[in-house]
PDB file of N, CA and C in Angstrom:
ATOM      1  N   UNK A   1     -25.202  31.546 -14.218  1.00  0.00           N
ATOM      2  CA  UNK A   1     -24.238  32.039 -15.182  1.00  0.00           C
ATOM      3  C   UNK A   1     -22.929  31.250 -15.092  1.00  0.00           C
ATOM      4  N   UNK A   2     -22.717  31.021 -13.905  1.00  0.00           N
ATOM      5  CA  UNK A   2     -21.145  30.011 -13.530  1.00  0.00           C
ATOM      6  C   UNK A   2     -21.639  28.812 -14.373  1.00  0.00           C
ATOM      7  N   UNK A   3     -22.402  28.425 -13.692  1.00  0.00           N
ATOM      8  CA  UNK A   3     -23.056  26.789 -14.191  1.00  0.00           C
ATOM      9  C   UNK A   3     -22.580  26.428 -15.871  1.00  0.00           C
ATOM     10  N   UNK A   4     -23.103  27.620 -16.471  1.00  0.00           N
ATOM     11  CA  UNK A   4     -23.337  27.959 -17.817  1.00  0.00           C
ATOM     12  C   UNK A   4     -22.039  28.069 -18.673  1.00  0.00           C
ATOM     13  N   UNK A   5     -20.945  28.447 -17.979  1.00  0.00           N
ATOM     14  CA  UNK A   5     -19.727  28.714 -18.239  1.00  0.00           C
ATOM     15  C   UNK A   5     -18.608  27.454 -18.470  1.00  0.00           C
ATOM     16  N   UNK A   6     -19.255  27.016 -17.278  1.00  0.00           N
ATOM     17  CA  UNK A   6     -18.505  25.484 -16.948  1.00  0.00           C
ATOM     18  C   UNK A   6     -18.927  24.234 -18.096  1.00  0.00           C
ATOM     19  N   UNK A   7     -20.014  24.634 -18.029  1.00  0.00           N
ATOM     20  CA  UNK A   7     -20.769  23.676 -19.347  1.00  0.00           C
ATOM     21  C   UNK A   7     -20.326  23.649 -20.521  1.00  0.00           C
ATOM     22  N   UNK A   8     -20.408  25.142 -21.175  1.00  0.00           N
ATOM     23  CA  UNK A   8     -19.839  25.370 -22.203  1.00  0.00           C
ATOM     24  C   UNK A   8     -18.825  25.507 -22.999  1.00  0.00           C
ATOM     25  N   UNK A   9     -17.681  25.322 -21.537  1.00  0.00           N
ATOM     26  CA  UNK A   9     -15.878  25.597 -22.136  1.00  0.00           C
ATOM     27  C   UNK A   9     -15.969  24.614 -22.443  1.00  0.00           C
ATOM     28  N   UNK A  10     -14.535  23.952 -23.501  1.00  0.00           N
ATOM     29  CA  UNK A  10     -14.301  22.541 -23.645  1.00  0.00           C
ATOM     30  C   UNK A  10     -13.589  22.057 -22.633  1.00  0.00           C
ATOM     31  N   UNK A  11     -13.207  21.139 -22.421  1.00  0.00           N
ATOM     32  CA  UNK A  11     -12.830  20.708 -21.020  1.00  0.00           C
ATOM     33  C   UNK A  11     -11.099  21.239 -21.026  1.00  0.00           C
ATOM     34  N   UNK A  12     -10.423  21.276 -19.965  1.00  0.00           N
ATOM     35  CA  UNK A  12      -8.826  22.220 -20.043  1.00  0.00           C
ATOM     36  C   UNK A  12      -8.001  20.752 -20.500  1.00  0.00           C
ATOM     37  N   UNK A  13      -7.323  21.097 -21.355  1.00  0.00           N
ATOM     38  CA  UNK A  13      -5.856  20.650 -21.874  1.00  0.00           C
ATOM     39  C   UNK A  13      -5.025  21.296 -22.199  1.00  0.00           C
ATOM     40  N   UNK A  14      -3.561  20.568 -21.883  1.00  0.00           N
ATOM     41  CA  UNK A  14      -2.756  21.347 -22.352  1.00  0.00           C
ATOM     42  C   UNK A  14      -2.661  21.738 -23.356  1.00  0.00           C
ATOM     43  N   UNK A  15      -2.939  21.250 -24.584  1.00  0.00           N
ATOM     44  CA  UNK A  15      -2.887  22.214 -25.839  1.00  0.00           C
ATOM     45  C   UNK A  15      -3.514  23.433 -25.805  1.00  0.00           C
ATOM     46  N   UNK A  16      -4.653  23.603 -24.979  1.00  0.00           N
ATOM     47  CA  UNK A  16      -4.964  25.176 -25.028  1.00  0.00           C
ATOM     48  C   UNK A  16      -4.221  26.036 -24.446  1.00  0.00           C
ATOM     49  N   UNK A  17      -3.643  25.545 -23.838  1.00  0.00           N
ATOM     50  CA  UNK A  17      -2.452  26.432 -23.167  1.00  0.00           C
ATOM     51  C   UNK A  17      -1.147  26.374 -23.584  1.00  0.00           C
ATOM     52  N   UNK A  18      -1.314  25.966 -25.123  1.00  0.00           N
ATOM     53  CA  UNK A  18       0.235  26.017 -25.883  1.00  0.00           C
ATOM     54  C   UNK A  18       1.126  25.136 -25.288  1.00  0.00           C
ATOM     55  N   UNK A  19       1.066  24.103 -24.270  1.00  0.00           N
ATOM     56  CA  UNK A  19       1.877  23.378 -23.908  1.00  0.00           C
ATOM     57  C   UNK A  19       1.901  22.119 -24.267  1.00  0.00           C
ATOM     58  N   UNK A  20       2.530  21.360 -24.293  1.00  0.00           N
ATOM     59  CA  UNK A  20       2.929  19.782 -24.830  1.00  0.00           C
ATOM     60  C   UNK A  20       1.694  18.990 -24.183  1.00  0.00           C
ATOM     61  N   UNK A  21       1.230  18.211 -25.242  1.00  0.00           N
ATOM     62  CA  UNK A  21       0.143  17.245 -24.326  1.00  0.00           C
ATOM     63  C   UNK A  21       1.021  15.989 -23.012  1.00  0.00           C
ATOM     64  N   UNK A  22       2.081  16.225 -22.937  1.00  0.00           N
ATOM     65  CA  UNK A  22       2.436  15.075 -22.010  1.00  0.00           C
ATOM     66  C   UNK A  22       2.835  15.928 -20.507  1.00  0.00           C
ATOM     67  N   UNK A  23       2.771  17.472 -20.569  1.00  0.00           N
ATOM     68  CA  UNK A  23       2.427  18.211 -19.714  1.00  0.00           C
ATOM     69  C   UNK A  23       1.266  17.710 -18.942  1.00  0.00           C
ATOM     70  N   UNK A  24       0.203  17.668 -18.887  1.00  0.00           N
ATOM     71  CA  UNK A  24      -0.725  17.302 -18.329  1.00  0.00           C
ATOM     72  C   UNK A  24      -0.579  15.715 -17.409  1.00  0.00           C
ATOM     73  N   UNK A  25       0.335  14.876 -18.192  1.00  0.00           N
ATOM     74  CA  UNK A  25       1.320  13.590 -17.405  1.00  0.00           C
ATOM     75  C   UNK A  25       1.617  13.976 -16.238  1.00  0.00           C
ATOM     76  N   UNK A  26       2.300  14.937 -17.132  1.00  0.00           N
ATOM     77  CA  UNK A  26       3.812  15.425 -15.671  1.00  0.00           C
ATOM     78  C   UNK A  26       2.580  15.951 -14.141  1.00  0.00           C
ATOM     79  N   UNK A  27       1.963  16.595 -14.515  1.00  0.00           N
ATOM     80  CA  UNK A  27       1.011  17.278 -13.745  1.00  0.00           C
ATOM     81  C   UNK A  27       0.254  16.309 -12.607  1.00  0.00           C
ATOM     82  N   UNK A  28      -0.558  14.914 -13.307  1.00  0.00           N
ATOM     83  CA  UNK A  28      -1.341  13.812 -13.068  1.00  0.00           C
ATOM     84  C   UNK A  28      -0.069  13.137 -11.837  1.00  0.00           C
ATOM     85  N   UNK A  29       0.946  12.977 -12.152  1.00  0.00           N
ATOM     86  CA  UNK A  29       1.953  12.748 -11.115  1.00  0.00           C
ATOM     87  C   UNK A  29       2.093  12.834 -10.179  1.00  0.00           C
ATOM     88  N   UNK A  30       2.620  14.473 -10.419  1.00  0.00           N
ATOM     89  CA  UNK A  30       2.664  15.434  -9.437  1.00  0.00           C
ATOM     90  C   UNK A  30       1.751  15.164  -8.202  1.00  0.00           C
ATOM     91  N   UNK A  31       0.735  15.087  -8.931  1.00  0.00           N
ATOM     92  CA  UNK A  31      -0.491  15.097  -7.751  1.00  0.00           C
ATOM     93  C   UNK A  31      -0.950  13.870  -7.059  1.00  0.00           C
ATOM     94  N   UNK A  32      -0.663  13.029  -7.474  1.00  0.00           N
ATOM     95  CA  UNK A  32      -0.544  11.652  -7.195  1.00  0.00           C
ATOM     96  C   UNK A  32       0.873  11.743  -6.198  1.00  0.00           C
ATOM     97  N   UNK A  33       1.949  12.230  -6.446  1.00  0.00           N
ATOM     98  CA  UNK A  33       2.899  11.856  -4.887  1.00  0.00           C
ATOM     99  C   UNK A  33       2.317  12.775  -4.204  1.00  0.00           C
ATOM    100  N   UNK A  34       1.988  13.627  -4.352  1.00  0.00           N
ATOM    101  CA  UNK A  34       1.185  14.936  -2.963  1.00  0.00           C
ATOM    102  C   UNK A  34       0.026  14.111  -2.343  1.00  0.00           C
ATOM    103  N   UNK A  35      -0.694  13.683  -3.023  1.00  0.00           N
ATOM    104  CA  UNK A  35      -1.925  12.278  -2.724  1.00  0.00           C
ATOM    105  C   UNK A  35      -1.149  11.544  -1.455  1.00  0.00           C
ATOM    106  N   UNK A  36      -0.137  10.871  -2.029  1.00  0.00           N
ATOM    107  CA  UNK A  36      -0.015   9.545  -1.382  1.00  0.00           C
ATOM    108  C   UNK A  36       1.164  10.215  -0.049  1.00  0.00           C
ATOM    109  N   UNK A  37       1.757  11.134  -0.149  1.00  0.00           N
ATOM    110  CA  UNK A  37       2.317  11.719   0.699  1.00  0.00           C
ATOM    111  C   UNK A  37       1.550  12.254   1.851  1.00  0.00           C
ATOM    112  N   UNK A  38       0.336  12.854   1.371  1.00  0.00           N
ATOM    113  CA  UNK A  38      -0.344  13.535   2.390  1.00  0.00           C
ATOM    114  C   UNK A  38      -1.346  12.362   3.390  1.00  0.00           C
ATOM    115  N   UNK A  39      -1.532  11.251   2.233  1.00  0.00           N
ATOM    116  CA  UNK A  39      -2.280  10.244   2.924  1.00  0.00           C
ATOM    117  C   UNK A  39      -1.457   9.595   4.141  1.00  0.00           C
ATOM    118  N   UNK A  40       0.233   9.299   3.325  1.00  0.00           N
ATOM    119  CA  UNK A  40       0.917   8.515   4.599  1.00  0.00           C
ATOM    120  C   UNK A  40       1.419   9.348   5.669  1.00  0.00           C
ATOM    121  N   UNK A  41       1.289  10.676   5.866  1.00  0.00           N
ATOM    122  CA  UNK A  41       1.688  11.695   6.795  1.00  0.00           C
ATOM    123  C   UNK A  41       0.553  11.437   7.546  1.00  0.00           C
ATOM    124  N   UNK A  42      -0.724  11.615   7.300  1.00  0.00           N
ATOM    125  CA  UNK A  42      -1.629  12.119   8.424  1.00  0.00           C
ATOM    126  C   UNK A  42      -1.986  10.943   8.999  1.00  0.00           C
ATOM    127  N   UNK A  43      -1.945   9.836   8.396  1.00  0.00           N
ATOM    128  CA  UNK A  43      -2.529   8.396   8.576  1.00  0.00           C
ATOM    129  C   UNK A  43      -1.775   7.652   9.708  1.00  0.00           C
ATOM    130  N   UNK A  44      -0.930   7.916   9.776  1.00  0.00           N
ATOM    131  CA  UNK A  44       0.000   7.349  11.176  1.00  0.00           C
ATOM    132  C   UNK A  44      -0.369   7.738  12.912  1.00  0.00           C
ATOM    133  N   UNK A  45      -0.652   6.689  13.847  1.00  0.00           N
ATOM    134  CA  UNK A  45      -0.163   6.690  14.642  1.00  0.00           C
ATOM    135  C   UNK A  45      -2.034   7.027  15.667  1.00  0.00           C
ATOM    136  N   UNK A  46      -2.872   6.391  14.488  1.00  0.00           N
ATOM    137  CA  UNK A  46      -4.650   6.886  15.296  1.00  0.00           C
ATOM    138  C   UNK A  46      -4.944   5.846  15.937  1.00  0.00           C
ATOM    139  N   UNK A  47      -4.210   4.816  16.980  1.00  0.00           N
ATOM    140  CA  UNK A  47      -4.896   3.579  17.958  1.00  0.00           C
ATOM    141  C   UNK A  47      -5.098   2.650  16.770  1.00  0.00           C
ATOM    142  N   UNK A  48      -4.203   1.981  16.152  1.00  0.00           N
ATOM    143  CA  UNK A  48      -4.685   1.036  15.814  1.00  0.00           C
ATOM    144  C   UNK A  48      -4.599  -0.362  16.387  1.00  0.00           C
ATOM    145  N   UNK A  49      -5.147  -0.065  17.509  1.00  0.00           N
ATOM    146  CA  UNK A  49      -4.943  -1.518  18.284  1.00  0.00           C
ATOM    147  C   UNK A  49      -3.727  -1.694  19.141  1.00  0.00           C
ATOM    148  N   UNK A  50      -2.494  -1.063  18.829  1.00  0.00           N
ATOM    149  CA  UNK A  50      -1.257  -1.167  19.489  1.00  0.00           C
ATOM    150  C   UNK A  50       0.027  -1.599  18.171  1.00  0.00           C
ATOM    151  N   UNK A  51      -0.742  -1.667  16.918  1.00  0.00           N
ATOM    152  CA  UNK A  51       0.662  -1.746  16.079  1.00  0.00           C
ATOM    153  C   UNK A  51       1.163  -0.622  15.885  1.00  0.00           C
ATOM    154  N   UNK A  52       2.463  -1.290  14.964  1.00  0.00           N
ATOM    155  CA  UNK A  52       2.710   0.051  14.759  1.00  0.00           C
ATOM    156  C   UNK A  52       2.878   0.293  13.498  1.00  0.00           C
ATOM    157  N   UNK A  53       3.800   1.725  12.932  1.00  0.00           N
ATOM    158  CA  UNK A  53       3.675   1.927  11.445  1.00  0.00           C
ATOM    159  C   UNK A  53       4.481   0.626  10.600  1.00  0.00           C
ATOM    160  N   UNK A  54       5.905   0.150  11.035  1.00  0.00           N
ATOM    161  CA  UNK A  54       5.959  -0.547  10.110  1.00  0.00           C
ATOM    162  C   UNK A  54       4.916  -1.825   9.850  1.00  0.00           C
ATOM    163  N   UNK A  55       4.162  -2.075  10.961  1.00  0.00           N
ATOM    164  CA  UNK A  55       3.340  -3.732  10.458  1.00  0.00           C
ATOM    165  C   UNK A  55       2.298  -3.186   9.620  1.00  0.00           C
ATOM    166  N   UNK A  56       1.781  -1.877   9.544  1.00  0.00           N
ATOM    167  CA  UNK A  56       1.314  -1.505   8.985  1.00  0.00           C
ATOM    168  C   UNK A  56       1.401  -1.244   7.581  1.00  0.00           C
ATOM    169  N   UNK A  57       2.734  -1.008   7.327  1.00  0.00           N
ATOM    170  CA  UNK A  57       3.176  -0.989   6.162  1.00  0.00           C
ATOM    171  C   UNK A  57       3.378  -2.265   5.394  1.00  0.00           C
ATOM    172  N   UNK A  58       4.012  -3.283   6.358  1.00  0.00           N
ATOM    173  CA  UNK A  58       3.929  -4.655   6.033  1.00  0.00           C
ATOM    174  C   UNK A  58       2.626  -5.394   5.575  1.00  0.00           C
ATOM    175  N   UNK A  59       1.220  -4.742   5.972  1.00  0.00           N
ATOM    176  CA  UNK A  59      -0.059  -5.121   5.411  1.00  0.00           C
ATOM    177  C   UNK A  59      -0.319  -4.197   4.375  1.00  0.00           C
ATOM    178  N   UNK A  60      -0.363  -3.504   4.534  1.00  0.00           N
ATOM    179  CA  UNK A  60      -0.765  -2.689   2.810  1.00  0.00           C
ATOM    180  C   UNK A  60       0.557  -3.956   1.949  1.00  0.00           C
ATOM    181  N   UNK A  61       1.302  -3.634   2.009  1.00  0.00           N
ATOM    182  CA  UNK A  61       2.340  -4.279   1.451  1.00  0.00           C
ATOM    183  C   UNK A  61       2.458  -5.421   0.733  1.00  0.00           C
ATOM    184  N   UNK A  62       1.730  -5.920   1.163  1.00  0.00           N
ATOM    185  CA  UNK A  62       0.925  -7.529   1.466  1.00  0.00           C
ATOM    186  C   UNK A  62      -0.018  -7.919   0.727  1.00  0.00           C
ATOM    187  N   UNK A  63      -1.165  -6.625   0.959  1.00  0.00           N
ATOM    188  CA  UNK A  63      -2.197  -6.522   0.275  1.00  0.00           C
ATOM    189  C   UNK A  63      -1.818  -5.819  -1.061  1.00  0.00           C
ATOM    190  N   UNK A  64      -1.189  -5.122  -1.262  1.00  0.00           N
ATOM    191  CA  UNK A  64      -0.952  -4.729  -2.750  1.00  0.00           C
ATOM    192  C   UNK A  64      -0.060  -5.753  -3.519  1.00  0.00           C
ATOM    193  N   UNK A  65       0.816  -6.579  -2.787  1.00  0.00           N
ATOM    194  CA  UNK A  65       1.466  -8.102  -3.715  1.00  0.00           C
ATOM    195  C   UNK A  65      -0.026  -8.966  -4.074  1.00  0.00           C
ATOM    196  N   UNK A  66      -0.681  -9.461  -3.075  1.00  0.00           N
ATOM    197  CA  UNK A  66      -1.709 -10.315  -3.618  1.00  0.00           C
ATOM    198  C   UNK A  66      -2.472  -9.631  -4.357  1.00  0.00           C
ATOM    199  N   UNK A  67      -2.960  -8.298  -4.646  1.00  0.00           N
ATOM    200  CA  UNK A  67      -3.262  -7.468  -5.824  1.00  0.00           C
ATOM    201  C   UNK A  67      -3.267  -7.658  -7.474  1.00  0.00           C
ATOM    202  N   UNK A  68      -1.612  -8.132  -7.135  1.00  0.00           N
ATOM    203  CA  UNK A  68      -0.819  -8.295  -8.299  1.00  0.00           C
ATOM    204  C   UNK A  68      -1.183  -8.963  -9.128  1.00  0.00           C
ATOM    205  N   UNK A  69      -1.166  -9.102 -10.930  1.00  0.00           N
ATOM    206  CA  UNK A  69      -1.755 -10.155 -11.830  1.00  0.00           C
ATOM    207  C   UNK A  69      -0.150 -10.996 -11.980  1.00  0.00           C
ATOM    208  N   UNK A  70      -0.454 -11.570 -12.829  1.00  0.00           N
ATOM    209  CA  UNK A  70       0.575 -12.932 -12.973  1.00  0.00           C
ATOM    210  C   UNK A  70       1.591 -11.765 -14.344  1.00  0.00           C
ATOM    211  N   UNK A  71       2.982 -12.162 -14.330  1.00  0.00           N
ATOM    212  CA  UNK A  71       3.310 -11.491 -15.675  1.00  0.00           C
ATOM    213  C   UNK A  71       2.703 -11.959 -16.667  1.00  0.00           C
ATOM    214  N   UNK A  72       3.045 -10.930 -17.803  1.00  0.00           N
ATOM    215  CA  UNK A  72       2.426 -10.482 -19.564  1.00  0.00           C
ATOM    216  C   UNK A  72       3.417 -11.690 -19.960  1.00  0.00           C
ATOM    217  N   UNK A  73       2.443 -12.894 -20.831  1.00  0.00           N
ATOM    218  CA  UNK A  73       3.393 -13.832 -21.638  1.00  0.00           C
ATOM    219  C   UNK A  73       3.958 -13.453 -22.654  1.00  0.00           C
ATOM    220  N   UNK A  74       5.023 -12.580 -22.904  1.00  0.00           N
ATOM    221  CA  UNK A  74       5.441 -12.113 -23.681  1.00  0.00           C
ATOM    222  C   UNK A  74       5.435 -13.082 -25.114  1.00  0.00           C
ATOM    223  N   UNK A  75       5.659 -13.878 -25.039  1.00  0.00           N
ATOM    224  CA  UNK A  75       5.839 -14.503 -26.470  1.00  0.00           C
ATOM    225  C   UNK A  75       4.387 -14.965 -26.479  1.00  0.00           C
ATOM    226  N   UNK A  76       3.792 -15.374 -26.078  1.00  0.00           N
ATOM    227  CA  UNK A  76       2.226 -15.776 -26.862  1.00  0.00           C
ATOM    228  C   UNK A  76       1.528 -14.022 -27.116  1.00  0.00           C
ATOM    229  N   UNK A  77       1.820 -13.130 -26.974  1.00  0.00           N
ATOM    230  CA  UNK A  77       1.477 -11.994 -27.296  1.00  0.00           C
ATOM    231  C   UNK A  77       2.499 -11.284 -28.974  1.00  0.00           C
ATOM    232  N   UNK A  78       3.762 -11.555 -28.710  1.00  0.00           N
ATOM    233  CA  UNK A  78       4.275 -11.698 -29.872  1.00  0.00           C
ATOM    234  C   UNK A  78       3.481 -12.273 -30.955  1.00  0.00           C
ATOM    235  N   UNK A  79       3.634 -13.567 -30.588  1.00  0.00           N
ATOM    236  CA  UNK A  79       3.025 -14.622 -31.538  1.00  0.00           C
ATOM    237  C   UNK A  79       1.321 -13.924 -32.135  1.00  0.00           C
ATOM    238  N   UNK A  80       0.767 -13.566 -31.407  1.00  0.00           N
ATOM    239  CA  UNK A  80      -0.671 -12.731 -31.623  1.00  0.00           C
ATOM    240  C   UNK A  80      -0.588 -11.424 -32.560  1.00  0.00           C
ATOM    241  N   UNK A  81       0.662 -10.572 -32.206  1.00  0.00           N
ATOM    242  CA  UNK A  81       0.578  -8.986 -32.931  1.00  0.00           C
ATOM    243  C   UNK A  81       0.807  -9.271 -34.731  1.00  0.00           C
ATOM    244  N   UNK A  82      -0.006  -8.476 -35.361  1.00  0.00           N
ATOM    245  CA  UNK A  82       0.112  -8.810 -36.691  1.00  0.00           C
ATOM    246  C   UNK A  82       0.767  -7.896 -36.998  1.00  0.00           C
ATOM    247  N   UNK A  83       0.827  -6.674 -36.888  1.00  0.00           N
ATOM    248  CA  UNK A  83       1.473  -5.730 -37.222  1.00  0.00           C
ATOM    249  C   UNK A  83       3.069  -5.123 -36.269  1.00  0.00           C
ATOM    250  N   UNK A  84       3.790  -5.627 -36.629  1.00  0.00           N
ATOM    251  CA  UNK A  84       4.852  -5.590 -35.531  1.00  0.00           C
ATOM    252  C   UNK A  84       5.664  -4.421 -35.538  1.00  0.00           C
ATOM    253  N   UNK A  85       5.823  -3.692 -36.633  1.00  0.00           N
ATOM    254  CA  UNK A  85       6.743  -2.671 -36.702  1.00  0.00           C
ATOM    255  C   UNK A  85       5.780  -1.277 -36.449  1.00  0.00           C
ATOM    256  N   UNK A  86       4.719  -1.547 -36.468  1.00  0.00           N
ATOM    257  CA  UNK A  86       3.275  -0.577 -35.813  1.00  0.00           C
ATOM    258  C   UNK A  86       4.060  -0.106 -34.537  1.00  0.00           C
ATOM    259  N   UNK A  87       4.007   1.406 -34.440  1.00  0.00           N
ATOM    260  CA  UNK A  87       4.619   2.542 -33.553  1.00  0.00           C
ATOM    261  C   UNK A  87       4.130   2.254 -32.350  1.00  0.00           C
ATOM    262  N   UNK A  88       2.653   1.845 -32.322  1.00  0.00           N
ATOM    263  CA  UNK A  88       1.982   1.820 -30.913  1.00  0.00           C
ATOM    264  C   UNK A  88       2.193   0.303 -30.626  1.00  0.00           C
ATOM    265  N   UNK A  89       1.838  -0.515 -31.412  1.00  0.00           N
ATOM    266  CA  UNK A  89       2.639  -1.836 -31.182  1.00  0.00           C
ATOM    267  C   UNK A  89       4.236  -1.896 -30.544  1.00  0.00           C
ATOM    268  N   UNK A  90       4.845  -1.824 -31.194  1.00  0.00           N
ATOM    269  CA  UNK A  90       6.043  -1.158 -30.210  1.00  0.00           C
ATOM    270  C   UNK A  90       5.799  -0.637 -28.756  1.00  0.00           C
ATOM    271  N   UNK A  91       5.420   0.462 -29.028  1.00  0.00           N
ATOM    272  CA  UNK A  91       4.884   1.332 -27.484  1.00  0.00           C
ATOM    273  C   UNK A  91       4.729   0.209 -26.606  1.00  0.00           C
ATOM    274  N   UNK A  92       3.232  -0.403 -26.892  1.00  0.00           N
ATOM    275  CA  UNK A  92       2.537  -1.683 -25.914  1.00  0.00           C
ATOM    276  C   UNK A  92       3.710  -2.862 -25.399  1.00  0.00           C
ATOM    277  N   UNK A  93       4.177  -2.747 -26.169  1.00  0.00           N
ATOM    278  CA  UNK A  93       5.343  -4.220 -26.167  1.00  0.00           C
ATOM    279  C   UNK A  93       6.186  -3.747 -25.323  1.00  0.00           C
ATOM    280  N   UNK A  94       6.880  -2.576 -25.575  1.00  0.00           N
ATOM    281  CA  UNK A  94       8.181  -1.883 -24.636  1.00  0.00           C
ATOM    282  C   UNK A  94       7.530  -2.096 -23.444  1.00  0.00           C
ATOM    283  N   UNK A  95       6.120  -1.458 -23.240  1.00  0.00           N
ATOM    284  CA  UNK A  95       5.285  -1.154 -21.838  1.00  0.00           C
ATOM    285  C   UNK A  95       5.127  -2.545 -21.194  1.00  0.00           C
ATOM    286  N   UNK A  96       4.817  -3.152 -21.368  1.00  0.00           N
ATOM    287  CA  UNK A  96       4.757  -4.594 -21.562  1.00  0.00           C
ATOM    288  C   UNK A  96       5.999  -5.026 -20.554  1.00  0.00           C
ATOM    289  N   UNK A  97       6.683  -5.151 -21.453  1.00  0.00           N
ATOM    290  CA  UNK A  97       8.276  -5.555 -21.067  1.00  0.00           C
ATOM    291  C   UNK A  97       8.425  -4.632 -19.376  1.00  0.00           C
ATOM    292  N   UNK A  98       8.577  -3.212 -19.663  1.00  0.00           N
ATOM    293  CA  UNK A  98       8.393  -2.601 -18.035  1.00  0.00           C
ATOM    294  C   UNK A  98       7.734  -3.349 -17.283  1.00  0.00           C
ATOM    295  N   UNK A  99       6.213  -3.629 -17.773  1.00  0.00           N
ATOM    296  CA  UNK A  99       5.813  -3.622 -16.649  1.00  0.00           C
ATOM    297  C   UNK A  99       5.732  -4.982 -16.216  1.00  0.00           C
ATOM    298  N   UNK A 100       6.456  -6.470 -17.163  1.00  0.00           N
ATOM    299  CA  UNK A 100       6.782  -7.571 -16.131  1.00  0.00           C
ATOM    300  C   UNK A 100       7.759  -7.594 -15.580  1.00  0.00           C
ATOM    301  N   UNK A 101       8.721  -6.224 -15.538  1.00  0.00           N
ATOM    302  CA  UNK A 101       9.998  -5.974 -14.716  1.00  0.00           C
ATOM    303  C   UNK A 101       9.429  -5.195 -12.946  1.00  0.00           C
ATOM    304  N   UNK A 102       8.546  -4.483 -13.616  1.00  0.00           N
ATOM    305  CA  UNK A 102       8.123  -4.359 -12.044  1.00  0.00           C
ATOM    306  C   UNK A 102       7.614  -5.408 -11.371  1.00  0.00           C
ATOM    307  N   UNK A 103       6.843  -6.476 -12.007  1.00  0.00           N
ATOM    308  CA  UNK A 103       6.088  -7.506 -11.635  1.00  0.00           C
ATOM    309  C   UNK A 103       6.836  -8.599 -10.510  1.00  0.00           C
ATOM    310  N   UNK A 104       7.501  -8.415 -11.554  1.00  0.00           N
ATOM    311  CA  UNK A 104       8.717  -9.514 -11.224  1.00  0.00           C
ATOM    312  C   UNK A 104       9.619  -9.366  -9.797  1.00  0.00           C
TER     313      UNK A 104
END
Protein backbone atom coordinates (compact mmCIF):
# COMPACT_ATOMS: atom_id res chain seq x y z
CA UNK A 1 0.00 0.00 0.00
CA UNK A 2 3.10 2.46 0.87
CA UNK A 3 4.78 1.29 -2.33
CA UNK A 4 1.54 2.24 -4.12
CA UNK A 5 1.31 5.65 -2.67
CA UNK A 6 4.77 6.64 -3.48
CA UNK A 7 4.22 5.63 -7.06
CA UNK A 8 1.29 7.36 -7.57
CA UNK A 9 1.82 10.97 -6.01
CA UNK A 10 3.42 13.31 -8.47
CA UNK A 11 6.72 13.89 -7.38
CA UNK A 12 6.87 17.07 -4.35
CA UNK A 13 7.39 20.65 -5.59
CA UNK A 14 7.08 23.62 -4.39
CA UNK A 15 4.18 24.69 -6.23
CA UNK A 16 2.12 22.16 -4.47
CA UNK A 17 2.78 23.66 -1.53
CA UNK A 18 1.82 27.19 -2.71
CA UNK A 19 5.33 28.25 -2.52
CA UNK A 20 7.63 29.95 -5.12
CA UNK A 21 9.39 27.46 -7.39
CA UNK A 22 12.88 28.96 -6.44
CA UNK A 23 11.99 27.77 -2.85
CA UNK A 24 13.02 24.44 -3.59
CA UNK A 25 16.75 26.39 -4.67
CA UNK A 26 16.89 27.85 -1.44
CA UNK A 27 16.25 24.36 0.10
CA UNK A 28 18.90 22.31 -2.51
CA UNK A 29 21.49 24.74 -0.74
CA UNK A 30 20.66 24.49 2.39
CA UNK A 31 21.46 20.99 2.22
CA UNK A 32 24.40 21.11 0.34
CA UNK A 33 26.29 23.41 3.23
CA UNK A 34 24.91 20.80 5.94
CA UNK A 35 26.54 18.12 3.30
CA UNK A 36 29.77 19.68 3.09
CA UNK A 37 29.85 20.83 6.72
CA UNK A 38 29.12 17.56 8.13
CA UNK A 39 31.61 15.92 5.68
CA UNK A 40 34.51 18.44 6.80
CA UNK A 41 33.65 18.01 10.62
CA UNK A 42 33.81 14.30 10.85
CA UNK A 43 36.56 13.81 8.22
CA UNK A 44 39.42 15.30 10.18
CA UNK A 45 42.10 13.94 12.04
CA UNK A 46 41.62 9.53 11.06
CA UNK A 47 45.76 8.68 10.63
CA UNK A 48 46.35 9.93 7.60
CA UNK A 49 49.80 9.06 7.52
CA UNK A 50 50.92 11.98 9.84
CA UNK A 51 49.50 15.07 7.82
CA UNK A 52 47.65 17.26 8.80
CA UNK A 53 44.29 19.17 8.10
CA UNK A 54 45.69 22.03 6.38
CA UNK A 55 47.87 19.83 3.64
CA UNK A 56 44.91 18.26 3.39
CA UNK A 57 43.04 20.97 2.46
CA UNK A 58 45.84 22.10 0.25
CA UNK A 59 45.13 18.70 -1.85
CA UNK A 60 41.52 18.74 -2.28
CA UNK A 61 42.38 22.28 -3.16
CA UNK A 62 44.59 21.31 -5.75
CA UNK A 63 42.56 18.76 -6.98
CA UNK A 64 39.49 20.84 -7.43
CA UNK A 65 41.82 23.78 -9.44
CA UNK A 66 43.01 21.05 -11.91
CA UNK A 67 39.20 20.13 -12.09
CA UNK A 68 38.66 23.38 -13.46
CA UNK A 69 37.66 24.02 -17.38
CA UNK A 70 39.41 26.89 -19.16
CA UNK A 71 37.06 30.26 -19.11
CA UNK A 72 33.68 30.77 -21.39
CA UNK A 73 35.04 32.78 -24.64
CA UNK A 74 32.79 35.24 -24.20
CA UNK A 75 32.88 36.89 -27.50
CA UNK A 76 32.98 33.84 -29.84
CA UNK A 77 29.73 32.90 -27.94
CA UNK A 78 28.34 36.40 -28.52
CA UNK A 79 29.27 36.17 -31.98
CA UNK A 80 27.17 32.59 -32.09
CA UNK A 81 23.73 33.83 -30.11
CA UNK A 82 21.12 34.76 -32.70
CA UNK A 83 18.70 35.89 -30.59
CA UNK A 84 20.23 38.37 -28.19
CA UNK A 85 17.61 40.24 -26.43
CA UNK A 86 16.02 36.49 -25.67
CA UNK A 87 15.33 36.56 -21.64
CA UNK A 88 17.12 33.23 -21.24
CA UNK A 89 19.81 34.33 -23.57
CA UNK A 90 20.49 37.04 -21.29
CA UNK A 91 20.15 34.70 -18.23
CA UNK A 92 23.03 32.27 -19.94
CA UNK A 93 25.25 35.23 -20.79
CA UNK A 94 24.94 37.03 -17.25
CA UNK A 95 25.69 33.25 -15.88
CA UNK A 96 28.36 33.03 -18.11
CA UNK A 97 29.99 36.20 -17.19
CA UNK A 98 29.72 34.87 -13.17
CA UNK A 99 30.94 32.09 -13.79
CA UNK A 100 34.40 33.21 -15.67
CA UNK A 101 34.64 35.49 -12.56
CA UNK A 102 34.81 32.60 -10.35
CA UNK A 103 37.10 30.91 -12.82
CA UNK A 104 39.31 33.40 -12.94
Amino acid sequence: FKQYIEDASPPESPILFGMHPNAEISLLISLCENLFFTILTVSGGGGSGGGNKEDKVKEVLQEIVAGLREEFNMVEIKLRVKEKGAPYVVFLLQELERMNLILS
